[in-house]
Protein backbone atom coordinates (compact mmCIF):
# COMPACT_ATOMS: atom_id res chain seq x y z
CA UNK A 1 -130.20 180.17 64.15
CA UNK A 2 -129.76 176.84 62.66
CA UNK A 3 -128.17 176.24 59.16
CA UNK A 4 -131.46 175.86 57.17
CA UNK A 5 -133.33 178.86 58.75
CA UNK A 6 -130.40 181.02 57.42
CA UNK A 7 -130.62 179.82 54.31
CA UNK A 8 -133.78 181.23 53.89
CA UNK A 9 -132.97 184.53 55.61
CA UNK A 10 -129.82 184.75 53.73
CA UNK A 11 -131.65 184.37 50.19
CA UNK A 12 -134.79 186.72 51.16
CA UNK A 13 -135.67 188.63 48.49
CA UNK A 14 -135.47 192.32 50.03
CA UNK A 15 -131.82 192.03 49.86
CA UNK A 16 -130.88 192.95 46.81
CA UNK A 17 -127.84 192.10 45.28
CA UNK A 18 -124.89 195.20 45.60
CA UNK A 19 -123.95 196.60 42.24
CA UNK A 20 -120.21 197.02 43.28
CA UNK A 21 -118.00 196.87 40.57
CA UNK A 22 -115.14 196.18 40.23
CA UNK A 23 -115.30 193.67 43.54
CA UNK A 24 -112.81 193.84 46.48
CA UNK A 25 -109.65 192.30 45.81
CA UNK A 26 -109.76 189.91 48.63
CA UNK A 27 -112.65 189.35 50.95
CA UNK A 28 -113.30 190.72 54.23
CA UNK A 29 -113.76 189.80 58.00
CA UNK A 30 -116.10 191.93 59.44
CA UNK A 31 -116.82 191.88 63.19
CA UNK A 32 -120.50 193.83 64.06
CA UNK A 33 -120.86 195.08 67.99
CA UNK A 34 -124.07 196.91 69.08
CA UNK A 35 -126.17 198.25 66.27
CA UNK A 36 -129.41 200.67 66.36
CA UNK A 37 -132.19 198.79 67.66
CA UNK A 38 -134.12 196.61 64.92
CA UNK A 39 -133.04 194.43 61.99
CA UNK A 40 -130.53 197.20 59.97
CA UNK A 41 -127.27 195.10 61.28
CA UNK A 42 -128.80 191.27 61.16
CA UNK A 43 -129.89 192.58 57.47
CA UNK A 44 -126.83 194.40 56.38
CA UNK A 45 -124.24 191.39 57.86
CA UNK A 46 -126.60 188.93 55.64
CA UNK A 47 -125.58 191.11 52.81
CA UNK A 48 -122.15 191.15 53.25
CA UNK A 49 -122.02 187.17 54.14
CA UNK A 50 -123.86 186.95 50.52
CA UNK A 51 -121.02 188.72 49.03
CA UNK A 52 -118.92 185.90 49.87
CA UNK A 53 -117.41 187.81 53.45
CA UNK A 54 -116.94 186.70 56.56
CA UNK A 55 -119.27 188.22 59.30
CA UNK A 56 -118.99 187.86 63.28
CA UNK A 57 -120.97 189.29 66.39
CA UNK A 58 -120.61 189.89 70.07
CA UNK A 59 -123.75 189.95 71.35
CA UNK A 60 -123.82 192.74 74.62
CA UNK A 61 -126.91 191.67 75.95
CA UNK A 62 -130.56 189.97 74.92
CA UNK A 63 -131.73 192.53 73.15
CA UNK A 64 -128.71 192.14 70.57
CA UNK A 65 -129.40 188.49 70.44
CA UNK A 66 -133.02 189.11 69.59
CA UNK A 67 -132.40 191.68 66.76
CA UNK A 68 -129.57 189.22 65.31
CA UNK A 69 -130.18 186.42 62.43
CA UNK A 70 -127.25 185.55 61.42
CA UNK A 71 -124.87 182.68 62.91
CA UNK A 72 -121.32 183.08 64.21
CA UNK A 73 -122.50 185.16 66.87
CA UNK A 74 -120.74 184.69 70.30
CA UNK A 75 -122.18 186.49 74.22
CA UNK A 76 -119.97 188.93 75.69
CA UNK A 77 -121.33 188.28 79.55
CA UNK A 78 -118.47 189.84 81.89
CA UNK A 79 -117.17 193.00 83.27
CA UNK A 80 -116.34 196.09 81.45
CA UNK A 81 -112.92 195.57 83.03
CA UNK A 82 -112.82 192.39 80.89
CA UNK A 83 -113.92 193.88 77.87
CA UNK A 84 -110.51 194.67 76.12
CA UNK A 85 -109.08 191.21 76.88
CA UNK A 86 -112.05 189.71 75.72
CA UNK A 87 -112.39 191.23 72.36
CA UNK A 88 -108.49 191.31 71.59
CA UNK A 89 -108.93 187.05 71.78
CA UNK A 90 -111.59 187.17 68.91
CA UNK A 91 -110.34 189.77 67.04
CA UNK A 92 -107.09 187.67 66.59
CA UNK A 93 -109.07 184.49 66.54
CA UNK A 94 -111.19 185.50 63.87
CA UNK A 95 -108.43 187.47 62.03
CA UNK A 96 -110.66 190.13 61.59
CA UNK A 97 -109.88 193.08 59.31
CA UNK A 98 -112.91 195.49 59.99
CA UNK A 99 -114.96 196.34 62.92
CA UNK A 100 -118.63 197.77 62.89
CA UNK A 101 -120.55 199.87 65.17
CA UNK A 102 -123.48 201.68 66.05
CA UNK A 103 -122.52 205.18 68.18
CA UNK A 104 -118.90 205.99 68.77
CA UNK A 105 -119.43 207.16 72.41
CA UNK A 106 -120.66 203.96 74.37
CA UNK A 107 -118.20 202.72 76.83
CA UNK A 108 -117.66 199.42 75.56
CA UNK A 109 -117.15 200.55 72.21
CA UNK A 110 -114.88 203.75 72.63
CA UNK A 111 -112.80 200.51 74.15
CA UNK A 112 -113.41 198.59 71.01
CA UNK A 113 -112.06 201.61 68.84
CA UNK A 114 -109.01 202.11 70.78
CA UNK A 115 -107.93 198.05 70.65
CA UNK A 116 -108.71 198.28 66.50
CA UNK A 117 -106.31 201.24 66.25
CA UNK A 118 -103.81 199.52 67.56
CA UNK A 119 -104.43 196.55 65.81
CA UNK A 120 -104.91 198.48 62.49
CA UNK A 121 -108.23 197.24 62.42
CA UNK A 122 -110.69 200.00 60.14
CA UNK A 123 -113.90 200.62 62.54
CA UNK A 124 -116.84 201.62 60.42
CA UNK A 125 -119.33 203.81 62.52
CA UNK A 126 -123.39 204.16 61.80
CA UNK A 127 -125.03 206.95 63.20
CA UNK A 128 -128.06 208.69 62.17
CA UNK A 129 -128.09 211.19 59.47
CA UNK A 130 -125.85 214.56 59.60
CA UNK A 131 -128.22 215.00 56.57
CA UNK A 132 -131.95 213.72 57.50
CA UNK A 133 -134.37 212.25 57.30
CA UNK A 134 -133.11 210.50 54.05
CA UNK A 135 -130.33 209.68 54.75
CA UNK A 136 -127.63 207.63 57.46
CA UNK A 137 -124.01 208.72 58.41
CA UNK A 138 -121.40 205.70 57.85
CA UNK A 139 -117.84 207.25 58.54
CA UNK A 140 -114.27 205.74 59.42
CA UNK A 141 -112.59 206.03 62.56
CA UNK A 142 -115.66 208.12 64.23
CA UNK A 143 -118.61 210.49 63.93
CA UNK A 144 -119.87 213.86 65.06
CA UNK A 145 -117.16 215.19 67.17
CA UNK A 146 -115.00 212.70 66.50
CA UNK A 147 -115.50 212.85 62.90
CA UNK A 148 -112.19 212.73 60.74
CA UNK A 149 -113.26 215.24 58.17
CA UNK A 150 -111.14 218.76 58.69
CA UNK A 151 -113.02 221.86 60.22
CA UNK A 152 -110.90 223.91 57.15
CA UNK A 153 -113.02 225.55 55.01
CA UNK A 154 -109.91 225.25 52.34
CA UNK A 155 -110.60 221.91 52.30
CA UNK A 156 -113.62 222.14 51.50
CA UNK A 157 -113.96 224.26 48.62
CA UNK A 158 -110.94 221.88 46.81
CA UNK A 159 -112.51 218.36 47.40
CA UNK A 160 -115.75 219.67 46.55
CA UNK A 161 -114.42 220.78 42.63
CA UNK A 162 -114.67 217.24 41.62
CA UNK A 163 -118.04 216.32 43.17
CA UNK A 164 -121.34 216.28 41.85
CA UNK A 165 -123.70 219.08 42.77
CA UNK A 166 -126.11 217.93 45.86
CA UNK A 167 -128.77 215.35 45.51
CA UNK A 168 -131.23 215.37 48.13
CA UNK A 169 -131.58 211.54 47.50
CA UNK A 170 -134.82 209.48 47.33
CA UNK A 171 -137.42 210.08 50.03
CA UNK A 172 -137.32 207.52 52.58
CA UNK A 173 -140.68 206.52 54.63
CA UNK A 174 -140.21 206.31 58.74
CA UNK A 175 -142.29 204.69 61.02
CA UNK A 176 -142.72 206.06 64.46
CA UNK A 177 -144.77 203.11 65.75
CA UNK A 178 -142.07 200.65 64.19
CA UNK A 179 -139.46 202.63 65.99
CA UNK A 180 -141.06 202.69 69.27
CA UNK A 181 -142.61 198.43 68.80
CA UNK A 182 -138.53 197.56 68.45
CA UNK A 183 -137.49 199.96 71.40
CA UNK A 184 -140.22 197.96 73.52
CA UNK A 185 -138.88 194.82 72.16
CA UNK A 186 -135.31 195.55 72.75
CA UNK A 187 -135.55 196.36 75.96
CA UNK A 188 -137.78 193.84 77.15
CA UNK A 189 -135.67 191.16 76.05
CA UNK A 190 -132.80 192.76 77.43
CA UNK A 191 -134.55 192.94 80.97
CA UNK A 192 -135.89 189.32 80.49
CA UNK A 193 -132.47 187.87 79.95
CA UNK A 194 -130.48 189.91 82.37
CA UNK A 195 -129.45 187.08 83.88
CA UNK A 196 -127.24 185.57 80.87
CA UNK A 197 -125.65 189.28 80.74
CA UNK A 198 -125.32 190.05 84.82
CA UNK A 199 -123.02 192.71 84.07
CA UNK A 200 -124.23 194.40 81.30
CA UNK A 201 -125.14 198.25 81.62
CA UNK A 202 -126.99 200.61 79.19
CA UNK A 203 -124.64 203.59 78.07
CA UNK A 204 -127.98 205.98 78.70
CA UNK A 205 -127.94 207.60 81.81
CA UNK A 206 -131.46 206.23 82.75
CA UNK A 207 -133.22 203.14 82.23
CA UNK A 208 -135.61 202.89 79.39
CA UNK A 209 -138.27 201.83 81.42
CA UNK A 210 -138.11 205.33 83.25
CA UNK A 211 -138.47 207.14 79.52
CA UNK A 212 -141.31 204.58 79.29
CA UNK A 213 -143.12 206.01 82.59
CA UNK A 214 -142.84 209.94 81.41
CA UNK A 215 -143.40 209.34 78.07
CA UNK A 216 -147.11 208.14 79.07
CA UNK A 217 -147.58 211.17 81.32
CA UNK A 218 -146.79 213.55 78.97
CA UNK A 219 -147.86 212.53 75.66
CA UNK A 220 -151.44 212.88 76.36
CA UNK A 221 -150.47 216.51 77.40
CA UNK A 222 -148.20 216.88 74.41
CA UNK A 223 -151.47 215.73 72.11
CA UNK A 224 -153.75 218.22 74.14
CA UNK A 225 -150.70 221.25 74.01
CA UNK A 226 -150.77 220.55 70.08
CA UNK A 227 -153.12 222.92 69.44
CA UNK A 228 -152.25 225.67 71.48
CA UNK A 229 -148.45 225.25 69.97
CA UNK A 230 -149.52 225.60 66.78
CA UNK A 231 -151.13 228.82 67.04
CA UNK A 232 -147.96 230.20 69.15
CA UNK A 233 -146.07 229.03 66.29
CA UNK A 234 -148.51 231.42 63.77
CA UNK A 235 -147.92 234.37 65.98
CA UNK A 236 -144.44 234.01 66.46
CA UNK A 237 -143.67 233.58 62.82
CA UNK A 238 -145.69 236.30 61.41
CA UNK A 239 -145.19 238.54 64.64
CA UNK A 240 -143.34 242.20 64.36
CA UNK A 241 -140.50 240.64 66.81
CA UNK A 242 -137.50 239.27 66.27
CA UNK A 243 -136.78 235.95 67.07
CA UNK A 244 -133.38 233.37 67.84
CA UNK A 245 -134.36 229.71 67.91
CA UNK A 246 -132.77 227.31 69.97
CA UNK A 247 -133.86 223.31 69.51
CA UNK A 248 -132.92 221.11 72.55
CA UNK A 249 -131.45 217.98 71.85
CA UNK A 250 -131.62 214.92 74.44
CA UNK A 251 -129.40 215.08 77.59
CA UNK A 252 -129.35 211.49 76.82
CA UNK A 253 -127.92 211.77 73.80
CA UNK A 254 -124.13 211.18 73.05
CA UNK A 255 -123.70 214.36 71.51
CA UNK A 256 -124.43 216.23 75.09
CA UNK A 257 -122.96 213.29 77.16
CA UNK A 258 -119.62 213.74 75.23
CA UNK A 259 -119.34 216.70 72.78
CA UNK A 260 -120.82 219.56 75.01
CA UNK A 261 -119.72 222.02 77.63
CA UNK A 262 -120.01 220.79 80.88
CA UNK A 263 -123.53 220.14 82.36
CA UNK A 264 -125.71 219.15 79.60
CA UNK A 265 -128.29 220.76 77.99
CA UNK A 266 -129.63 222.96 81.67
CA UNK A 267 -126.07 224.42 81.92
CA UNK A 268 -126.35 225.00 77.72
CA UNK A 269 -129.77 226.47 78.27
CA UNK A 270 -128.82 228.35 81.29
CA UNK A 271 -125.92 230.14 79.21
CA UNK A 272 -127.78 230.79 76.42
CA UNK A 273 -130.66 232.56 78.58
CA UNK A 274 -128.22 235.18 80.57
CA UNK A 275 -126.10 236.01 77.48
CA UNK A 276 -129.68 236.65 75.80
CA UNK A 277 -130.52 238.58 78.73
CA UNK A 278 -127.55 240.97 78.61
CA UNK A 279 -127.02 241.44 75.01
CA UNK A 280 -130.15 241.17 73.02
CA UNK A 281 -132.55 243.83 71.86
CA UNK A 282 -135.06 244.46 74.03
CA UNK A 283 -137.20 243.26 71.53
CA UNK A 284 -136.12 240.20 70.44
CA UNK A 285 -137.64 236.76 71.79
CA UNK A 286 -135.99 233.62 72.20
CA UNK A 287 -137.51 230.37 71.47
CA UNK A 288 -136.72 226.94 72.77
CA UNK A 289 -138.76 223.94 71.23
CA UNK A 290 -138.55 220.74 73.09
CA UNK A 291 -137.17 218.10 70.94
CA UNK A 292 -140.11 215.55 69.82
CA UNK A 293 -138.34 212.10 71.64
CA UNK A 294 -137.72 213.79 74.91
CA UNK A 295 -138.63 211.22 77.51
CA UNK A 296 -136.71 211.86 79.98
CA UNK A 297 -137.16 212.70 83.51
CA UNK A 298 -135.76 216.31 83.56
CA UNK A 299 -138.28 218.45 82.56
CA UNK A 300 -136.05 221.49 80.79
CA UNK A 301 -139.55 223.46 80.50
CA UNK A 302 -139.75 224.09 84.26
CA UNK A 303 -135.76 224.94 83.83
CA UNK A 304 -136.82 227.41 81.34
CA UNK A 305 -139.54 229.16 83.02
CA UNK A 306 -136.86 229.63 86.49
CA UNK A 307 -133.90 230.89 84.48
CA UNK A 308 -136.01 233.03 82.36
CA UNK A 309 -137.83 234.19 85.47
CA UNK A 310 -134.45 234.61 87.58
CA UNK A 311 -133.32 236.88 84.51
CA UNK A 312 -136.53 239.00 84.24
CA UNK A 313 -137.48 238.49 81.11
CA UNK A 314 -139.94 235.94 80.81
CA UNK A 315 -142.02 237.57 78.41
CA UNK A 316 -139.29 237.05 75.99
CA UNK A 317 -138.21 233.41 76.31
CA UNK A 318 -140.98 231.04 74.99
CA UNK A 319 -140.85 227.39 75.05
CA UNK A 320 -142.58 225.14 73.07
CA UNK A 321 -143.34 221.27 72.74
CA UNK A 322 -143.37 219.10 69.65
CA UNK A 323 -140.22 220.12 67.70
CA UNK A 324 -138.98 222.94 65.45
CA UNK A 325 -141.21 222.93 62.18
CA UNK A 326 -139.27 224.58 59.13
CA UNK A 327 -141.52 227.67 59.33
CA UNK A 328 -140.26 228.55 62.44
CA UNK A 329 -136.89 228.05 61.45
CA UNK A 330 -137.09 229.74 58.30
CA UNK A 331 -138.10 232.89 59.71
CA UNK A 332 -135.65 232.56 62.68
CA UNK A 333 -133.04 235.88 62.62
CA UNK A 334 -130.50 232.84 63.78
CA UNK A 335 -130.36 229.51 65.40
CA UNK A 336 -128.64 228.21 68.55
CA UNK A 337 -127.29 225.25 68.84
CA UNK A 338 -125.16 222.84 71.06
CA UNK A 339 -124.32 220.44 68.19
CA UNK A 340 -127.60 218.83 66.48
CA UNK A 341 -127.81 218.33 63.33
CA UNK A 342 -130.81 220.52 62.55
CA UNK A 343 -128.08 223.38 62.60
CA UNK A 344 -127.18 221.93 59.31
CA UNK A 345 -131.11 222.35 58.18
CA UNK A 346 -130.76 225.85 59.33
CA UNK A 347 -127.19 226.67 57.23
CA UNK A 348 -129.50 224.83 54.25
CA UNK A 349 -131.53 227.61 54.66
CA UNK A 350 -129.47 230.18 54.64
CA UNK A 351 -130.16 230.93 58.66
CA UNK A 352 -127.35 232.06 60.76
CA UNK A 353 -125.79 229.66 63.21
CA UNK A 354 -123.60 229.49 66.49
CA UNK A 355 -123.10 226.04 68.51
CA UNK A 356 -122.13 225.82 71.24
CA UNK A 357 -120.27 222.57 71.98
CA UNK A 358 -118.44 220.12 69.14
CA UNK A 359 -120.01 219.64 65.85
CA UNK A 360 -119.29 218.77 62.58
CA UNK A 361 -120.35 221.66 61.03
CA UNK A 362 -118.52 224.44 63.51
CA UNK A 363 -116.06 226.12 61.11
CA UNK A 364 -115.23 230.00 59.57
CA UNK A 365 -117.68 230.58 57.08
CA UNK A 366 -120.53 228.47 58.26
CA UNK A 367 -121.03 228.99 61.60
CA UNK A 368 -120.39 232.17 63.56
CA UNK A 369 -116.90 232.27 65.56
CA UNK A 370 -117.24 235.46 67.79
CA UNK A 371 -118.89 234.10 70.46
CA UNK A 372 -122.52 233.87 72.02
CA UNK A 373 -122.67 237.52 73.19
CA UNK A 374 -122.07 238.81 69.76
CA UNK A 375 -124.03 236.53 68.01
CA UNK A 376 -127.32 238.22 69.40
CA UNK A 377 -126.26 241.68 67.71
CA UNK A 378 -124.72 240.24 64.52
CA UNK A 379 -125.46 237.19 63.27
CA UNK A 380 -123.57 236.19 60.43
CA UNK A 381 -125.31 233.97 57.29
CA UNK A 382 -123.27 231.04 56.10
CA UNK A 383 -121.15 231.26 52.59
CA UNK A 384 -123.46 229.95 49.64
CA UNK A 385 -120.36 228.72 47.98
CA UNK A 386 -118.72 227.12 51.34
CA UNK A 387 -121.70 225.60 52.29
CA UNK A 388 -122.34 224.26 48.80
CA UNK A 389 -119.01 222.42 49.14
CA UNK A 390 -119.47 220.99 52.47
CA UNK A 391 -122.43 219.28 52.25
CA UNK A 392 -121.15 217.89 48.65
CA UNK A 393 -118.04 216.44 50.15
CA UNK A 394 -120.25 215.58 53.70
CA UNK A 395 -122.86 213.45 51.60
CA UNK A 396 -120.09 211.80 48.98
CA UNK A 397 -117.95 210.84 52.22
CA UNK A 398 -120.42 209.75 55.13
CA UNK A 399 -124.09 209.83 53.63
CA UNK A 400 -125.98 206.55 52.64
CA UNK A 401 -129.21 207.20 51.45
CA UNK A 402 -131.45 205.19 53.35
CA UNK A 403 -133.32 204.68 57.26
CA UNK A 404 -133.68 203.15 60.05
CA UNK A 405 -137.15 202.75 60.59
CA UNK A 406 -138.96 201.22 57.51
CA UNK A 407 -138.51 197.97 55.50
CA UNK A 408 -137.69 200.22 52.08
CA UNK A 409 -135.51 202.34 54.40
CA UNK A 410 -133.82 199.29 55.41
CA UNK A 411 -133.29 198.04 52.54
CA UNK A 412 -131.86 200.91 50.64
CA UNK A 413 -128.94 201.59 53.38
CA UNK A 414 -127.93 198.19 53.68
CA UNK A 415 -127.64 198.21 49.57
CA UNK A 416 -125.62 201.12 50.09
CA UNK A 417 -123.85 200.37 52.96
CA UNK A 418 -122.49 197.36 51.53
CA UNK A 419 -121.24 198.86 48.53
CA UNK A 420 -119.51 201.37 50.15
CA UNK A 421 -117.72 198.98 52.64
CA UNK A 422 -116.53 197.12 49.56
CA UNK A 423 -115.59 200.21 47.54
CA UNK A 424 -113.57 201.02 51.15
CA UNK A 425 -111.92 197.61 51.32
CA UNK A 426 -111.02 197.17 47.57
CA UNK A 427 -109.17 201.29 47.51
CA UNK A 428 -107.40 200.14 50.83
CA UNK A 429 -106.03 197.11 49.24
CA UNK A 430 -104.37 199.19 46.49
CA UNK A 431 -102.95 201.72 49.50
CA UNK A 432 -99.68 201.28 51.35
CA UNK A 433 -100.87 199.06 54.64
CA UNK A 434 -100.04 202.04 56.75
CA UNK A 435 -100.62 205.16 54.73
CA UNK A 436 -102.25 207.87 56.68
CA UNK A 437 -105.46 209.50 55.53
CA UNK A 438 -104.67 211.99 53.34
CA UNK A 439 -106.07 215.76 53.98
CA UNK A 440 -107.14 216.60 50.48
CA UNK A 441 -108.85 215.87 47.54
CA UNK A 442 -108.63 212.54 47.20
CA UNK A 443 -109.76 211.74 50.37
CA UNK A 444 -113.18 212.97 49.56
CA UNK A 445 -113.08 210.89 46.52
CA UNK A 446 -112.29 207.62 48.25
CA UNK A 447 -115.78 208.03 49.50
CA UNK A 448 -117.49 208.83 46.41
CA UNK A 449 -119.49 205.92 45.11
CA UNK A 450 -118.30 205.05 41.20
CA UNK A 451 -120.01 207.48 38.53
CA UNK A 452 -122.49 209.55 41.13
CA UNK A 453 -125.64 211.21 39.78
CA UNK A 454 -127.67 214.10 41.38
CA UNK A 455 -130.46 211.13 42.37
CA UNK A 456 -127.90 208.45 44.06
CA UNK A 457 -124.78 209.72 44.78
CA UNK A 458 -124.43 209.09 48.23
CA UNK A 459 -126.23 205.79 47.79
């Protein structure tokens, strides 16, 4: 982008000016990698640059060249092999003090985390929302399973006693056709200039273009099986039987690839049904709901109908397409889990919960410890009071109020993204260089933006 163009970019008026006061002590060098697909990076680094910091880019592949407006952006074109050299040379070139990410678990970036450690370089990972659909996760260090906040309930109920009570934050819009226009974009240009990046490879186990091919088989049968899962839905819900729900998530998805059992979500599944099986009332029915962006090739409704079949009891495992609407969760007897966030929508209300891989969330009083088996028999509801405290000190430490997918959404986390990466920087700069993160309450409120109310305090 030449000089003049990013004048205009950088002065557009839906980036509004960060209210951070007071302002870092010193300005930053911030070095972006691979974002979520659309502008939310290009827009938030133009923020940041307007604040008077320093902002680089390594570019992966086309598709991050396409999405990016800014200048100072450089190609990383070789070998995974060659990654760590690579990016050691610019960090010190660039003296760069802060590294940002989309996704803690792609190759080239669990690489990029481990070089900043060393370095003492603060990585600053994005991630969608522990607490959607208003809102986006920004933590240090990592996310989800590799989350720094404590599974110690202790901790929880202390940090929380100087918080604000929860604010579900302003409603954000979404766009599903914007989301899915980008994707296309994305990964067209990506396939288009394959040759600049010869060794580049996606961290999804598939090829887009494959989730492309399904997805137009079976949404036309997910539009025509709308009807007929809604009125399952009715009879479930107001149905004489108990029921346990368990939503899939995406065996695409980091969260399976990296923070579950071994064998993804058929071996979760698989578990789930023979436990089920052998320790449920007779009758009780379990219900899987496919989760509403499964593309992929492996159709887990076929895997369903064998395992339940294999068990005999088919009659009491249902599946069902389209997602997990709060009326079926809200008149679940408990949810199952591997590690999505939706378990936290179920502990909102009130729902007993057991996962059963690595998630945020997985602690004594919130989730059920005894194990699968028992869970079936007595499921245990989550502490009001614990739960209370969690989510205060989860929204005031890694929640920016905001999206992905819509201009306003845009807009609103990169206002809030960039004063929290300034609040970060300026509380750092008045910490010993080498102080460790301290396990109590203060480390909650180094996240806490400056004088929160219930309507913006995790903006």
């Amino acid at each position: 982008m030449n000089a003049k163009r990013f004048e205009k970019y950088r002065s557009a008026a839906h980036f509004p000016p960060t209210d951070c006061s007071p302002p870092p002590l010193k300005t930053s060098r911030y070095l972006f990698l691979q974002g979520q697909i659309g502008r939310f990076f290009s827009d938030l680094g133009v923020s940041l640059d307007r604040n008077g910091h320093t902002v680089r880019r390594i570019n992966f592949n086309s598709g991050d060249r396409l999405f990016w407006q800014l200048p100072g952006a450089v190609d990383f074109t070789g070998s995974a092999a060659q990654w760590p050299d690579f990016l050691q040379r610019h960090l010190t070139a660039w003296n760069i003090t802060d590294l940002i990410l989309f996704g803690d678990c792609r190759p080239l970036h669990k690489a990029a985390i481990s070089l900043a450690h060393r370095l003492d370089i603060q990585t600053h990972v994005f991630e969608e929302g522990y607490l959607r659909p208003e809102f986006v996760t920004l933590e240090e260090g990592g996310v989800n399973g590799n989350s720094r906040l404590p599974r110690d309930a202790a901790f929880y109920l202390q940090a929380a006693s100087c918080l604000p009570d929860w604010g579900a934050g302003e409603s954000i819009p979404a766009s599903f056709s914007r989301r899915a226009a980008e994707d296309v974009l994305y990964n067209l240009s990506t396939a288009m200039g394959s040759w600049r990046f010869p060794h580049y490879r996606s961290h999804r186990p598939w090829h887009p273009f494959v989730e492309y091919a399904v997805g137009a088989r079976r949404l036309p049968l997910k539009v025509f099986a709308q009807r007929k899962t809604e009125g399952q839905i009715e009879r479930i819900v107001n149905g004489a039987c108990p029921y346990f729900l368990f939503p899939l998530q995406l065996d695409a998805d980091s969260q399976i690839r990296f923070h579950a059992p071994e064998g993804g979500m058929t071996a979760a599944i698989q578990n789930a049904i023979h436990s089920f099986a052998r320790h449920a009332d007779n009758h009780a029915l379990l219900v899987l709901t496919e989760h509403p962006l499964d593309y992929s090739p492996v159709d887990l409704g076929q895997a369903i109908a064998k395992i339940a079949a294999a068990m005999g009891i088919s009659r009491r495992v249902v599946f069902l397409r389209g997602g997990s609407p709060p009326a079926l969760i809200l008149k679940a007897r408990g949810m199952v889990t591997v590690n999505s966030t939706i378990g936290i929508t179920a502990l909102t209300a009130n729902i007993p919960v057991i996962t059963l891989g690595t998630a945020i969330y997985d602690m004594a009083g919130l989730t059920c410890q005894d194990g699968l088996d028992a869970f079936w028999q007595q499921p245990q509801a989550p502490q009001p009071r614990l739960f209370d405290a969690f989510r205060r000190v989860l929204a005031a430490r890694t929640q920016i109020n905001g999206g992905f997918y819509s201009a306003e959404g845009i807009a609103k986390a990169v206002a809030g993204a960039a004063l929290r990466l300034e609040q970060l920087a300026a509380k750092r700069q008045t910490l010993p260089l080498h102080a460790e993160h301290p396990q109590h309450v203060a480390e909650a409120q180094l996240w806490s933006p400056p004088e929160p109310t219930p309507q913006t305090m995790s903006a």
